[in-house]
N, C-alpha and C. Protein backbone atom coordinates (compact mmCIF):
# COMPACT_ATOMS: atom_id res chain seq x y z
N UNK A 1 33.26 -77.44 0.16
CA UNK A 1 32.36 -78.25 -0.65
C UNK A 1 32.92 -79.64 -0.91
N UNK A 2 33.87 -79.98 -0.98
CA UNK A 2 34.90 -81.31 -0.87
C UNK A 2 34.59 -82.06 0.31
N UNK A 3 33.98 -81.54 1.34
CA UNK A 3 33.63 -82.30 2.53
C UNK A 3 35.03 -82.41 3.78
N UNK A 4 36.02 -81.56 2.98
CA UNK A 4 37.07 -81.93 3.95
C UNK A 4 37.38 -80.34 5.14
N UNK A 5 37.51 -81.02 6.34
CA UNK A 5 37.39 -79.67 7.22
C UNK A 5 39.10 -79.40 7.77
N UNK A 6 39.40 -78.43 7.42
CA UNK A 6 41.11 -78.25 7.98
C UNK A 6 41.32 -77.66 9.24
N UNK A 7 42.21 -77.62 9.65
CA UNK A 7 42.25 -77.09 11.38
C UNK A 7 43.18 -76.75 11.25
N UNK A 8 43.50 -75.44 12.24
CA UNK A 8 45.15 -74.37 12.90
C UNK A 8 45.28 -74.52 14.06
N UNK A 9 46.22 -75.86 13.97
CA UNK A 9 46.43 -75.68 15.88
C UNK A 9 48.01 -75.72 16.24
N UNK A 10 48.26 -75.05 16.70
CA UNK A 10 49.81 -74.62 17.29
C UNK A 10 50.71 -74.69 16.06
N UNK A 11 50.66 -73.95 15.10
CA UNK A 11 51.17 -73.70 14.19
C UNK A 11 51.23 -74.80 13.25
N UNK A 12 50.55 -75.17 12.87
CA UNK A 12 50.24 -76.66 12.02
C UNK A 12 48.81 -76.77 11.33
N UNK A 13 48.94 -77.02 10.22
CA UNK A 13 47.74 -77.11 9.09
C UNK A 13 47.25 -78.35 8.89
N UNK A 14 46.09 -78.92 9.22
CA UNK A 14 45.94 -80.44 8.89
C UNK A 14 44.35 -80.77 8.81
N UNK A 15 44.55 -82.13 8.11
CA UNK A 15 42.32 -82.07 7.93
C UNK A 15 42.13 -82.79 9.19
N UNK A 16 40.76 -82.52 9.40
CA UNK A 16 39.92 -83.37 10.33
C UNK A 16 39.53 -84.93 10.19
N UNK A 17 39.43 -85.80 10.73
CA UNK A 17 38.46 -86.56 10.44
C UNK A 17 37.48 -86.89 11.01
N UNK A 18 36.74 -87.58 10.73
CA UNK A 18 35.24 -87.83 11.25
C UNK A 18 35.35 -89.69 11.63
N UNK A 19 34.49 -90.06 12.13
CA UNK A 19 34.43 -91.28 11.92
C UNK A 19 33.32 -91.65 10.78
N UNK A 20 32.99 -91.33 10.23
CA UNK A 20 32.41 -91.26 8.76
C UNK A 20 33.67 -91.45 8.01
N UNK A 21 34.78 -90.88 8.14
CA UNK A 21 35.78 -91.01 7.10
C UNK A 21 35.52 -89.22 6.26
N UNK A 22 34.41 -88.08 6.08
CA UNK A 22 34.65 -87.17 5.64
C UNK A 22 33.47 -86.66 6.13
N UNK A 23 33.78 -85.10 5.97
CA UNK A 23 32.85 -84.34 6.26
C UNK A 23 31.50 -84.30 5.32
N UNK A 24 30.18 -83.96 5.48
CA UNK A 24 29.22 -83.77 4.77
C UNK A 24 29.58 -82.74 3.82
N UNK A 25 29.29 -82.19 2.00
CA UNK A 25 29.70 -81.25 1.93
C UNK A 25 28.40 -80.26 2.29
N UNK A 26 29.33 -79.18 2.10
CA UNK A 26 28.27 -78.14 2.89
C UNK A 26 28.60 -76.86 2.18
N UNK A 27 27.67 -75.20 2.29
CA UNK A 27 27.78 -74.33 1.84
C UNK A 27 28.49 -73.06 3.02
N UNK A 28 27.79 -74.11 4.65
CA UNK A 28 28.61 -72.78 5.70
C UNK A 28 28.94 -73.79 6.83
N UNK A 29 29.46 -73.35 7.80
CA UNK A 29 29.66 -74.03 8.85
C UNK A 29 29.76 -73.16 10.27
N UNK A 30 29.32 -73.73 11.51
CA UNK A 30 29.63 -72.81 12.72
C UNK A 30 29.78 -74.08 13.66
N UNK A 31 29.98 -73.06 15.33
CA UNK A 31 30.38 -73.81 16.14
C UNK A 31 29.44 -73.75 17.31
N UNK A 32 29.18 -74.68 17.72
CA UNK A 32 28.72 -74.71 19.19
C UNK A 32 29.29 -75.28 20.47
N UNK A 33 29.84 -75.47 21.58
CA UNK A 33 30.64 -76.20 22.23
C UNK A 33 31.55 -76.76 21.89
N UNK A 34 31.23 -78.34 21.94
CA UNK A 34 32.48 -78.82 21.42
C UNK A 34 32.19 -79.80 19.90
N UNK A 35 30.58 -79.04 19.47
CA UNK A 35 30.71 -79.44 18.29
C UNK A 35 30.39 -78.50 16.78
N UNK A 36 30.50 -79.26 15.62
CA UNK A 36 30.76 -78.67 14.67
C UNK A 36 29.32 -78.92 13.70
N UNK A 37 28.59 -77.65 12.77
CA UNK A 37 27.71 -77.92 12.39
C UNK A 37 27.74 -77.88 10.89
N UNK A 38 27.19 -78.18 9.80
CA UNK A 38 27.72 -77.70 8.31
C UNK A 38 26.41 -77.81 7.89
N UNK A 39 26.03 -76.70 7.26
CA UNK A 39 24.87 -76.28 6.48
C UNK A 39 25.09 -77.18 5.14
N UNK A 40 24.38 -78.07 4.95
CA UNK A 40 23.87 -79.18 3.88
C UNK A 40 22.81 -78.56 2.64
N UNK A 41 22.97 -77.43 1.88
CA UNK A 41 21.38 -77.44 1.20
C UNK A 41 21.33 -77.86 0.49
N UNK A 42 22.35 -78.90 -0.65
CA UNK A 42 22.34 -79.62 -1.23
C UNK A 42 21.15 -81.06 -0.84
N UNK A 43 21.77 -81.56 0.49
CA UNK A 43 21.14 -82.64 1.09
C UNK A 43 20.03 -82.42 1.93
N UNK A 44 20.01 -80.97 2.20
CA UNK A 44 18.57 -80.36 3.33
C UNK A 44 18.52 -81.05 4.31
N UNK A 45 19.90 -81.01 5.12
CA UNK A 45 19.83 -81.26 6.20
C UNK A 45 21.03 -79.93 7.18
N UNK A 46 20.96 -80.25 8.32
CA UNK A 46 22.18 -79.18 8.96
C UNK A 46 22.91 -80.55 9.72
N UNK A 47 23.91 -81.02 9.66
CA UNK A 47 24.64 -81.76 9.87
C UNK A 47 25.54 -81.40 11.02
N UNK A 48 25.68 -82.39 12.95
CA UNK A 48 26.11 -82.19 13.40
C UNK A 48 27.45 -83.20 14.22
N UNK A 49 28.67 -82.62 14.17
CA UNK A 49 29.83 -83.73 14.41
C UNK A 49 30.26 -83.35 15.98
N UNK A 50 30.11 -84.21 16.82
CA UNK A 50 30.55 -84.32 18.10
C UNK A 50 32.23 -84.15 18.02
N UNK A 51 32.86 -83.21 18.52
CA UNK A 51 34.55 -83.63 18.80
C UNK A 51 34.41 -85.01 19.85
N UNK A 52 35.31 -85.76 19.17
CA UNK A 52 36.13 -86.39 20.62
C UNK A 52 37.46 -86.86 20.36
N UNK A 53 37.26 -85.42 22.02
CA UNK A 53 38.37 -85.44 22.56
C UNK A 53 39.55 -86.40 22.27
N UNK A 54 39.43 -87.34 23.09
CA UNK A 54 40.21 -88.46 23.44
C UNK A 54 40.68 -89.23 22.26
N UNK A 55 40.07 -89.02 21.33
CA UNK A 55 40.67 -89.84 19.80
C UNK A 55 41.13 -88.64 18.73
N UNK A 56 41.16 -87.07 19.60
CA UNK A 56 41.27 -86.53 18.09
C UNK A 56 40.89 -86.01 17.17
N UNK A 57 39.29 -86.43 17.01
CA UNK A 57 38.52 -86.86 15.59
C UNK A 57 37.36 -86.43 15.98
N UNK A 58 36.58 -85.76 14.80
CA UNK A 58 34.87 -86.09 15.12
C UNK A 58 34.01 -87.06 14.84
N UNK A 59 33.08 -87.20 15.79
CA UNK A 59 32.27 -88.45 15.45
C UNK A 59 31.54 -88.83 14.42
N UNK A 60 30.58 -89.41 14.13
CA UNK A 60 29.53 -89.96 12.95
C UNK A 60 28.96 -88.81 12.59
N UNK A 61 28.23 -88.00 11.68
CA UNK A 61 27.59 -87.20 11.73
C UNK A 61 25.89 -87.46 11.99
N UNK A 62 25.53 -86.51 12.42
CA UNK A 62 23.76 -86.71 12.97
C UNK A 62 22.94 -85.78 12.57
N UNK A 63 22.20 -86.12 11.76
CA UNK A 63 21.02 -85.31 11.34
C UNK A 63 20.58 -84.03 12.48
N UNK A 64 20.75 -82.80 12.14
CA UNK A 64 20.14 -81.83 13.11
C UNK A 64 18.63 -81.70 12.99
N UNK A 65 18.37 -81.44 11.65
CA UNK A 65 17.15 -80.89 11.84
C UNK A 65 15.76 -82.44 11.71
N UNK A 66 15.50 -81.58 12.63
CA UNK A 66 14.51 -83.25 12.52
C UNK A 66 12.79 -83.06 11.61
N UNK A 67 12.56 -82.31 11.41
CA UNK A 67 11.37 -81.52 10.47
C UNK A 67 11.01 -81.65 9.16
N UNK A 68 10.39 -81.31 8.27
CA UNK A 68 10.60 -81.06 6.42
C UNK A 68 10.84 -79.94 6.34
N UNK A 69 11.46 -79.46 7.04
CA UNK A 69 11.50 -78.08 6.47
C UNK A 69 12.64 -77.92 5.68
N UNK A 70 12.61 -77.02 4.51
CA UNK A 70 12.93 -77.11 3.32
C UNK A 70 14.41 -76.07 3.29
N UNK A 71 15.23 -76.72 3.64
CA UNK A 71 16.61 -75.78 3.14
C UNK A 71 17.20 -75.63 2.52
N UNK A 72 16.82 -76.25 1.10
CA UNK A 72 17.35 -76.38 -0.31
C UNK A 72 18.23 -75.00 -0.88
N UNK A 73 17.54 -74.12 -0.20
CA UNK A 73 18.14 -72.62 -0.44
C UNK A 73 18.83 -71.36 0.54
N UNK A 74 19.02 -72.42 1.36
CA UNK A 74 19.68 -71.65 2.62
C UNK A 74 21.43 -71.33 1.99
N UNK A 75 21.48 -70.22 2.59
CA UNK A 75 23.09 -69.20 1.81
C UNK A 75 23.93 -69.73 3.51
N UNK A 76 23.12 -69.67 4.67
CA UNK A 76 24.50 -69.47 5.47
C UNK A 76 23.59 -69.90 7.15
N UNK A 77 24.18 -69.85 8.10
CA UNK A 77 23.22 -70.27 9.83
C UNK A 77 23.98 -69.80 10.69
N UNK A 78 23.64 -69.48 11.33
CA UNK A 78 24.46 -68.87 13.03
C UNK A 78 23.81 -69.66 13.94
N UNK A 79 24.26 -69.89 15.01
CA UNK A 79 23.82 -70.70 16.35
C UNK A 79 24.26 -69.60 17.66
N UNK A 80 23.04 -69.17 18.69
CA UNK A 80 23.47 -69.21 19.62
C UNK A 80 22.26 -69.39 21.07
N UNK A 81 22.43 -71.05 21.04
CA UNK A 81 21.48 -71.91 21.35
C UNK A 81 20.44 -72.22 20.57
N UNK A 82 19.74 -71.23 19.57
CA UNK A 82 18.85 -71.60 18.47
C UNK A 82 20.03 -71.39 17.32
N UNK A 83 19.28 -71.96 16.34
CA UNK A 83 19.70 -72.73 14.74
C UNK A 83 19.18 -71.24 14.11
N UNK A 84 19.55 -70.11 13.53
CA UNK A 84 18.99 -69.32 12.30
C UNK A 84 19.68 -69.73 11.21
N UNK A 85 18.56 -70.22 9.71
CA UNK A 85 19.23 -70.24 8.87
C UNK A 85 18.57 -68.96 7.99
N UNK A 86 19.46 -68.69 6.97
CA UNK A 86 19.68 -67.42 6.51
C UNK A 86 18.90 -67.94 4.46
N UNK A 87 17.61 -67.69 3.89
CA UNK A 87 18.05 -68.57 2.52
C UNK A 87 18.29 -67.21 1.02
N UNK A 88 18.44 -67.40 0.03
CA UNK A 88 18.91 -66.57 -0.73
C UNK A 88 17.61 -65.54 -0.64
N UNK A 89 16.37 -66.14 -0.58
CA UNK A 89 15.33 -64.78 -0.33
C UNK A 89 15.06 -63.98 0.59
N UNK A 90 16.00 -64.27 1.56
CA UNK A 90 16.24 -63.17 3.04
C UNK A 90 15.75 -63.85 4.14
N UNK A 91 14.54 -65.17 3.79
CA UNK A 91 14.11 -65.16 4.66
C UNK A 91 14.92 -65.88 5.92
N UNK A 92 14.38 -65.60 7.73
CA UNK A 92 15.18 -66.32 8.26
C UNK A 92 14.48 -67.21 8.82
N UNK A 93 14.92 -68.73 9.38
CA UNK A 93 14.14 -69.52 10.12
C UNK A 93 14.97 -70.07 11.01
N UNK A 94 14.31 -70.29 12.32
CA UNK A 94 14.74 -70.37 13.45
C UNK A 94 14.34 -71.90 13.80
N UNK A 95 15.56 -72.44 14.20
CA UNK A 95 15.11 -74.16 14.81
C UNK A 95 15.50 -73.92 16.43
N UNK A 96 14.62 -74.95 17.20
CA UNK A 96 15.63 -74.89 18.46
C UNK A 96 15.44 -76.13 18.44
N UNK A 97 16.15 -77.28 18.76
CA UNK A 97 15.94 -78.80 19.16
C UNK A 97 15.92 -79.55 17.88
N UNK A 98 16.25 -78.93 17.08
CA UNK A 98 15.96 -79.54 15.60
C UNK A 98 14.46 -79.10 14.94
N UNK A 99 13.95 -78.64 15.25
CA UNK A 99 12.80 -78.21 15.10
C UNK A 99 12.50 -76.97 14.23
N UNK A 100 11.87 -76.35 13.29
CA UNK A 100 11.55 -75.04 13.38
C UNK A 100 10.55 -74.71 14.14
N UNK A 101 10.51 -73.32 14.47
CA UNK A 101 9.76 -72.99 15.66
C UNK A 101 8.88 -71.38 15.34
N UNK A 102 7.67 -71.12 15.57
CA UNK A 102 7.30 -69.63 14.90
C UNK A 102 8.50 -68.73 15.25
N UNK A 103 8.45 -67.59 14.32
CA UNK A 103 9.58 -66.65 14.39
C UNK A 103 8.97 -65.85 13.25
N UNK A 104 9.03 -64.42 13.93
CA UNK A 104 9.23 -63.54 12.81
C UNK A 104 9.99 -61.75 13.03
N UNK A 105 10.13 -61.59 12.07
CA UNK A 105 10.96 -60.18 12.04
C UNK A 105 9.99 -58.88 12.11
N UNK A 106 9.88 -58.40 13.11
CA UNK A 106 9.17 -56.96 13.35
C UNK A 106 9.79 -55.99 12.96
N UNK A 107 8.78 -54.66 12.50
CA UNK A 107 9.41 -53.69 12.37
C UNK A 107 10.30 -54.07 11.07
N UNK A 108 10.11 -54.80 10.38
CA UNK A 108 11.06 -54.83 9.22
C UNK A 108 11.28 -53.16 8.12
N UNK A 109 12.26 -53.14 7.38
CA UNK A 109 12.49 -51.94 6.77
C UNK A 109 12.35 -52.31 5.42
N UNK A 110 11.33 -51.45 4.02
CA UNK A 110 10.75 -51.59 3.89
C UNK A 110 11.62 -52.32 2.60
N UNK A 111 13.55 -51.51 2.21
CA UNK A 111 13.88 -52.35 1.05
C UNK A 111 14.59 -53.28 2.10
N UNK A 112 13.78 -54.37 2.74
CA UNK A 112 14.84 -55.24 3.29
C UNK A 112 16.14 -56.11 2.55
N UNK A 113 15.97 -56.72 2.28
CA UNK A 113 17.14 -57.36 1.64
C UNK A 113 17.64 -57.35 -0.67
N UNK A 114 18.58 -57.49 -0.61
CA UNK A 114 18.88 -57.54 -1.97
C UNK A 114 19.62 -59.23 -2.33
N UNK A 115 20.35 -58.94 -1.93
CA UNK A 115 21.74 -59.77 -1.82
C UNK A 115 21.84 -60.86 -0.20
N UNK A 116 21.49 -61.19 0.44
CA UNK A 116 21.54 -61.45 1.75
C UNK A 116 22.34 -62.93 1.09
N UNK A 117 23.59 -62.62 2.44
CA UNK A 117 24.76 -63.77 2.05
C UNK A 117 25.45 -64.25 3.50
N UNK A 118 24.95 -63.43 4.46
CA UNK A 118 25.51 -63.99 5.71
C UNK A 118 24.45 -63.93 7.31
N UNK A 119 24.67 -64.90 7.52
CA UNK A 119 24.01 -64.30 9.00
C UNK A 119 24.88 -64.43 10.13
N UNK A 120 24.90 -63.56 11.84
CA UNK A 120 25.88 -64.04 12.27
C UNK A 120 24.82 -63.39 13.64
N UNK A 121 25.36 -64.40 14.75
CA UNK A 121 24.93 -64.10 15.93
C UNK A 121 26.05 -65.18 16.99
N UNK A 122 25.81 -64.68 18.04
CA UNK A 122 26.00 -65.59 19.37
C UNK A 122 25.52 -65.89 20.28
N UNK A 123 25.91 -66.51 21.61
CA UNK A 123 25.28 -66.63 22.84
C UNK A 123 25.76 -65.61 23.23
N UNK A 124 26.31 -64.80 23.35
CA UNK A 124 27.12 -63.73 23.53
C UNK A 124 26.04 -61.98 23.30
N UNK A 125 25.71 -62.02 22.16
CA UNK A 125 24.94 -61.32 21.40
C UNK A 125 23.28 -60.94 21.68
N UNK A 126 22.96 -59.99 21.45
CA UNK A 126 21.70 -59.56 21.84
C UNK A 126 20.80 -58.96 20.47
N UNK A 127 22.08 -59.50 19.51
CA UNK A 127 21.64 -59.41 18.07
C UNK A 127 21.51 -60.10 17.10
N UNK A 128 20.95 -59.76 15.98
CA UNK A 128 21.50 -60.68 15.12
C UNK A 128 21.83 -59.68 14.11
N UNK A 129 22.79 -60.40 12.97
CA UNK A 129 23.62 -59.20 12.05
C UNK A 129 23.02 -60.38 10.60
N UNK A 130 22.54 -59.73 9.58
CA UNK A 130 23.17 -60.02 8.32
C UNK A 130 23.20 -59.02 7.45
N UNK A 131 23.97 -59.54 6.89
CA UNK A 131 24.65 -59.07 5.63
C UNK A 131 24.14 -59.09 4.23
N UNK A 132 23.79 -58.15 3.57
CA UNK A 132 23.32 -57.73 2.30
C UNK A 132 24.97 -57.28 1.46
N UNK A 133 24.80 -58.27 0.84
CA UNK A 133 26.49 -58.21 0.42
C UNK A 133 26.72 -57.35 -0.97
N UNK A 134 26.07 -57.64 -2.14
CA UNK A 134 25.39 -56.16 -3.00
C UNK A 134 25.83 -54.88 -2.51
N UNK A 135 24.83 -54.88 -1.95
CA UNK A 135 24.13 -53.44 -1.52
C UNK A 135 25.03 -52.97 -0.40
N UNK A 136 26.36 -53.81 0.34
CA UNK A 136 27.37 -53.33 1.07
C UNK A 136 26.70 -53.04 2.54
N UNK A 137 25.53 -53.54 2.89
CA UNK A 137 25.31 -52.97 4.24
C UNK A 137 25.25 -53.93 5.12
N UNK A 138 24.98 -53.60 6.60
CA UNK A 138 24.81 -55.25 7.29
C UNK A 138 23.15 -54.32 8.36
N UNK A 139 22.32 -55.36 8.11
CA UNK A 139 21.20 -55.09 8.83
C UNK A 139 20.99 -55.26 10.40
N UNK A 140 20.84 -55.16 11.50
CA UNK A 140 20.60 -55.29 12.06
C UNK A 140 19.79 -55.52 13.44
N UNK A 141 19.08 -56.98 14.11
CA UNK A 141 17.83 -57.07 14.46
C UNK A 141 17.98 -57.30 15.76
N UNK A 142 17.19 -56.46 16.76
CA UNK A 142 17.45 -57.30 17.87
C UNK A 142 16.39 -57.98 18.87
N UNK A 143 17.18 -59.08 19.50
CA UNK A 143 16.38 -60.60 19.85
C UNK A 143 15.51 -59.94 21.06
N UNK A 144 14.11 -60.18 20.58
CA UNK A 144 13.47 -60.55 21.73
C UNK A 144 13.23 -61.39 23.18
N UNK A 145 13.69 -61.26 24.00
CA UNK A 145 13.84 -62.81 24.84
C UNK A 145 12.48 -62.91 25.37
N UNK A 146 11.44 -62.38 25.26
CA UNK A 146 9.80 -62.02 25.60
C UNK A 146 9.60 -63.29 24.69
N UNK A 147 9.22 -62.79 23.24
CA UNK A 147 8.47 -63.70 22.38
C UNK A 147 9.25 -64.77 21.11
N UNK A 148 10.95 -64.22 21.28
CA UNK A 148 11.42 -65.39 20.70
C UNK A 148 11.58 -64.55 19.55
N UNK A 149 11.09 -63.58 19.15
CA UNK A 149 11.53 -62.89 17.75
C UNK A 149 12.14 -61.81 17.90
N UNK A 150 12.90 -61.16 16.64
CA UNK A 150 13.83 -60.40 16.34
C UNK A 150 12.54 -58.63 15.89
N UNK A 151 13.60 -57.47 16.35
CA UNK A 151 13.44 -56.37 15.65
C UNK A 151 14.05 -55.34 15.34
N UNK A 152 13.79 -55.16 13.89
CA UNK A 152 14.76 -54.22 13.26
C UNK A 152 15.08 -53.11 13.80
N UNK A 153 16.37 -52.74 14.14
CA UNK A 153 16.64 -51.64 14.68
C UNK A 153 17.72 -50.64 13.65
N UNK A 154 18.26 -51.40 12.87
CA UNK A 154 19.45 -50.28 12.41
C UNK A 154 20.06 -51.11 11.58
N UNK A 155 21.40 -50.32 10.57
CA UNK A 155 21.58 -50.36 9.46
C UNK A 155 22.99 -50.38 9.43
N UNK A 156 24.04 -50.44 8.68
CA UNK A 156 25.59 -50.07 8.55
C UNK A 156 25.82 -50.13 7.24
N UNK A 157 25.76 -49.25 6.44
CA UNK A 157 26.05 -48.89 5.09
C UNK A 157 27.43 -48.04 4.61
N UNK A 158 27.96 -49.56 4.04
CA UNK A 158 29.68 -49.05 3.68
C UNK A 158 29.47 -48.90 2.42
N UNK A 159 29.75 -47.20 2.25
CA UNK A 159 29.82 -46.46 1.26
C UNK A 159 30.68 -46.72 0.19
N UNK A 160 30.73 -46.90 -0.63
CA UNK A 160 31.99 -46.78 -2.24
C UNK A 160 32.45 -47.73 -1.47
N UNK A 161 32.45 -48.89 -1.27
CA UNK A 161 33.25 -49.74 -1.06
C UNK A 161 33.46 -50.79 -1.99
N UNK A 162 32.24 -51.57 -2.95
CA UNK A 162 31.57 -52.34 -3.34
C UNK A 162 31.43 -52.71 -2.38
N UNK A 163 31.27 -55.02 -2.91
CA UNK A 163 30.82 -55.38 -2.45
C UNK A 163 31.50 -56.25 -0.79
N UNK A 164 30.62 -56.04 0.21
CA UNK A 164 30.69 -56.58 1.04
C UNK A 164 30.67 -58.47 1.54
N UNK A 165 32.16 -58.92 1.30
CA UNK A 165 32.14 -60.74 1.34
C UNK A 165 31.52 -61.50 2.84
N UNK A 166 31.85 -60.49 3.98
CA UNK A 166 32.08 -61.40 5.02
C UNK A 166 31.61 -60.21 6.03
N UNK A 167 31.57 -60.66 7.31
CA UNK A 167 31.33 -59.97 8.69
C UNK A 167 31.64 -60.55 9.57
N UNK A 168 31.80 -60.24 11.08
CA UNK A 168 31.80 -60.72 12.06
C UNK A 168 31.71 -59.61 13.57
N UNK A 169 31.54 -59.93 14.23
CA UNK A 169 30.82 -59.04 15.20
C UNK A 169 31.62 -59.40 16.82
N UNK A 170 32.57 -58.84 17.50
CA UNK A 170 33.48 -59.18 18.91
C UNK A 170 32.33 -58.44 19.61
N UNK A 171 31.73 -59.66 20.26
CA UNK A 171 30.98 -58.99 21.51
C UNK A 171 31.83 -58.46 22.55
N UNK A 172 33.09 -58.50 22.60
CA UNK A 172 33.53 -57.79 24.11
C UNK A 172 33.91 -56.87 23.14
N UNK A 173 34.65 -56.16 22.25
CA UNK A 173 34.74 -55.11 21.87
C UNK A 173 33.96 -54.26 21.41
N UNK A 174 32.56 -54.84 21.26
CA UNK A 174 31.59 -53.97 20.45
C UNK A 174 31.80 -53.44 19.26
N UNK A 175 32.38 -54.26 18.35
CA UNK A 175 32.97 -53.79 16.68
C UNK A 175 32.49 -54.98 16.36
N UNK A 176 32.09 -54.76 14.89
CA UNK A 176 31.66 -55.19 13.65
C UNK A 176 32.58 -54.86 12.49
N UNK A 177 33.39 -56.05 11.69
CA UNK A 177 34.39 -56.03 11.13
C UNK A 177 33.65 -56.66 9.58
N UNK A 178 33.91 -55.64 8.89
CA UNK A 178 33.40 -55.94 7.39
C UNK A 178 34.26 -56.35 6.09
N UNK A 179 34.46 -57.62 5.65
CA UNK A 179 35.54 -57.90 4.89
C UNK A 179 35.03 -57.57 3.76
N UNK A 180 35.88 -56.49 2.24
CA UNK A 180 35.44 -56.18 0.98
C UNK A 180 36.75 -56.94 0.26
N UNK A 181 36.78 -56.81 -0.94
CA UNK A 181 37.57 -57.46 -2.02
C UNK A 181 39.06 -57.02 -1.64
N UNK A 182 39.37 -56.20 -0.68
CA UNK A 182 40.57 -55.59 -0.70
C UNK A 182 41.07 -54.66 1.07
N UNK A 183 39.99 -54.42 1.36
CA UNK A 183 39.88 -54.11 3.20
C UNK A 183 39.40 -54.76 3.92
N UNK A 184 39.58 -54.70 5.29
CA UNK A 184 38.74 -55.06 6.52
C UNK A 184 38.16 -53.37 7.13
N UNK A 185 37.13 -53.51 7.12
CA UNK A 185 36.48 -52.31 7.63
C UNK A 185 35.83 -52.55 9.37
N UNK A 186 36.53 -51.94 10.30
CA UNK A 186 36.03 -51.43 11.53
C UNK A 186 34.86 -50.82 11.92
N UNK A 187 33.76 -51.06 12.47
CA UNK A 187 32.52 -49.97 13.03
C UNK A 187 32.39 -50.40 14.46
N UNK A 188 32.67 -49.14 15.35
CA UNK A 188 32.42 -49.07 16.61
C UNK A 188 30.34 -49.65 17.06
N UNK A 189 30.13 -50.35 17.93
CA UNK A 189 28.73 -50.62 17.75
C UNK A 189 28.09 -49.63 18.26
């Protein structure tokens, strides 16, 4: 939220810079190639920084989304080639090009969300995962490549655990790794 982005590279801790001089602040951040994106819902924008290379540094930042569409309440976004942002009422919306674009969730289940605090996908992925962080479970939808939308297929409900902070999903291993206040929890996919 400080706007400042830190990096781990060969055993060394240090901030980024931008040619802006600082990062946008932001609530999430992901990656695409060789650049860097930061969820803005403060400013309702998704903010994107080119690396370059050759100096080091990332560039100016550039407005992603080019639309009105309203992200004032977006919790979190995954990228893999499309933009999903994730907002505190579950709902998800899909940009490609800066754009939002129709999208919707089939087959939805019927207590869908409580808590929804993460979303996570890849180019990699044939899914998408979020996270109901409450309620300890992570939902799971999968992508249509027909019509562009997602459908509910299944569930992962970590028992007595509380609450569920974080996720992440190794497409070559096929595990889904669930971070709580005190474990990392393993599920074979």
């Amino acid at each position: 939220q400080s706007g400042k982005l830190i990096e781990y590279r060969e055993g060394t801790v240090s901030f980024m810079d931008t040619d802006d001089g600082a990062f946008h602040k932001g609530v999430a951040l992901a990656d695409w190639s060789n650049k860097i994106y930061v969820l803005d819902s403060v400013g309702n924008q998704i903010w994107k920084y080119s690396y370059k290379g050759t100096r080091d540094k990332f560039g100016e930042a550039e407005g992603y989304k080019a639309d009105d569409t309203d992200l004032s309440t977006a919790e979190d976004f995954a990228i893999d080639a499309n933009v999903y942002s994730l907002d505190t009422s579950g709902d998800v919306t899909k940009f490609y090009a800066g754009s939002k674009v129709p999208f919707f969730i089939n087959n939805a289940p019927f207590n869908m969300f409580k808590d929804p605090s993460q979303i996570f996908t890849t180019e990699k992925l044939d899914e998408i995962y979020v996270l109901d962080s409450q309620e300890a479970r992570v939902l799971v939808f999968r992508k249509d490549a027909k019509t562009g939308n997602i459908d509910y297929i299944t569930q992962y409900y970590f028992e007595d655990v509380g609450e569920i902070r974080d996720i992440y999903v190794d497409p070559d291993s096929k595990k889904l790794f669930a971070l709580s206040a005190s474990k990392i929890y393993e599920v074979d996919l």
